[in-house]
Protein backbone atom coordinates (compact mmCIF):
# COMPACT_ATOMS: atom_id res chain seq x y z
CA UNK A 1 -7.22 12.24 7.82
CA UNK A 2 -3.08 12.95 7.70
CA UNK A 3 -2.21 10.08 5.58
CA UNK A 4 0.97 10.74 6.28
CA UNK A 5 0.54 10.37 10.21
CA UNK A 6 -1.04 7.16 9.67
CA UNK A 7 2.04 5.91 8.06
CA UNK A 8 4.26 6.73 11.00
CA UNK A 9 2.64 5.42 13.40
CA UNK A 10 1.10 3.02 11.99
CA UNK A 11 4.85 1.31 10.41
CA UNK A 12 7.30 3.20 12.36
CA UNK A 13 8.60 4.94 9.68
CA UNK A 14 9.78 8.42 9.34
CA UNK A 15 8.26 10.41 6.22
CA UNK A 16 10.74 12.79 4.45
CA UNK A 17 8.82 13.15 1.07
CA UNK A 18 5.60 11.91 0.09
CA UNK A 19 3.82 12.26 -3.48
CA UNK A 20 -0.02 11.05 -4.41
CA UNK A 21 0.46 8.75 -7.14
CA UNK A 22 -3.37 8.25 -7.98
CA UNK A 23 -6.59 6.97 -6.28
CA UNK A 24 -9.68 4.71 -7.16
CA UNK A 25 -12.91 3.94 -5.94
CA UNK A 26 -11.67 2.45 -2.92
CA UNK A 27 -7.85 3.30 -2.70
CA UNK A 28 -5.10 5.91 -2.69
CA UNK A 29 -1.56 5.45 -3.54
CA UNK A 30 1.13 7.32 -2.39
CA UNK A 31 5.07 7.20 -3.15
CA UNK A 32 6.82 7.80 0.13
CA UNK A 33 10.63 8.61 0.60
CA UNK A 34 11.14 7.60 -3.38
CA UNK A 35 11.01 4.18 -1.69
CA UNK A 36 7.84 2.66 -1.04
CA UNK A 37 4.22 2.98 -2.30
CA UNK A 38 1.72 2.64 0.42
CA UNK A 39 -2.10 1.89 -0.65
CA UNK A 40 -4.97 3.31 1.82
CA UNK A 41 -7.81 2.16 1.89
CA UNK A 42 -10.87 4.59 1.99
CA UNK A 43 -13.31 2.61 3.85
CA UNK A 44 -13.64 -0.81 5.84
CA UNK A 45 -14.74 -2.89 2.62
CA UNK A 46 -11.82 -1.79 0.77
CA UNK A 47 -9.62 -2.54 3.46
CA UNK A 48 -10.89 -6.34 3.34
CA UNK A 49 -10.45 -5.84 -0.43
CA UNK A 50 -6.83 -4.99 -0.10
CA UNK A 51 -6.21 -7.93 2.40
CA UNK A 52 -7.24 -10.33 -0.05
CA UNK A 53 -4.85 -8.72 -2.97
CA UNK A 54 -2.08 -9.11 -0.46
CA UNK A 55 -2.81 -12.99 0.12
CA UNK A 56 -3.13 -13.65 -3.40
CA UNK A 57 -0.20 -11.71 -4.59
CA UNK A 58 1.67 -13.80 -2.03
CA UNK A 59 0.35 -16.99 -3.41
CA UNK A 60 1.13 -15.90 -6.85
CA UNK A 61 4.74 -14.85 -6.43
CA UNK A 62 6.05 -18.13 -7.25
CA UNK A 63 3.78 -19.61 -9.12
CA UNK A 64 4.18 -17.02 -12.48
CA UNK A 65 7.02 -15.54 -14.41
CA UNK A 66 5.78 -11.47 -14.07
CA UNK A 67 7.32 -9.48 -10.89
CA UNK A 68 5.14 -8.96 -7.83
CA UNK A 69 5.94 -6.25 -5.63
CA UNK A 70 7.34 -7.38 -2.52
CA UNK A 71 4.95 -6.00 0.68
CA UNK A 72 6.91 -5.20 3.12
CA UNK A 73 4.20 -3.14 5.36
């Protein structure tokens, strides 16, 4: 799979420059355009994994006092 393909059709976004940042059991993370980090999920389970980070990230982001990266995608 093209990860990078995914990305640009999947959020519209052109991809000038893209670097692997590191990868788990169940994710890969990517730096892309110096800008943005996109996580992938490798399989269906991490993928409902990664949706429930993303709600409780949100629900955390103004409850605590550390930064939370702001998803965008």
């Amino acid at each position: 799979m093209d990860i990078k393909k995914v990305i640009e059709k999947e959020f519209d976004l052109k991809v000038t420059k893209m670097k692997k940042m590191g990868e788990g059991l169940e994710s890969e993370a990517f730096l892309v355009n110096d800008t943005y980090i996109f996580k992938h999920s490798k399989h269906s389970e991490a993928f409902k994994s990664m949706a429930k980070e993303v709600e409780v990230l949100n629900y955390l982001k103004d409850k605590i006092s550390i930064d939370i990266p702001k998803i965008e995608f």
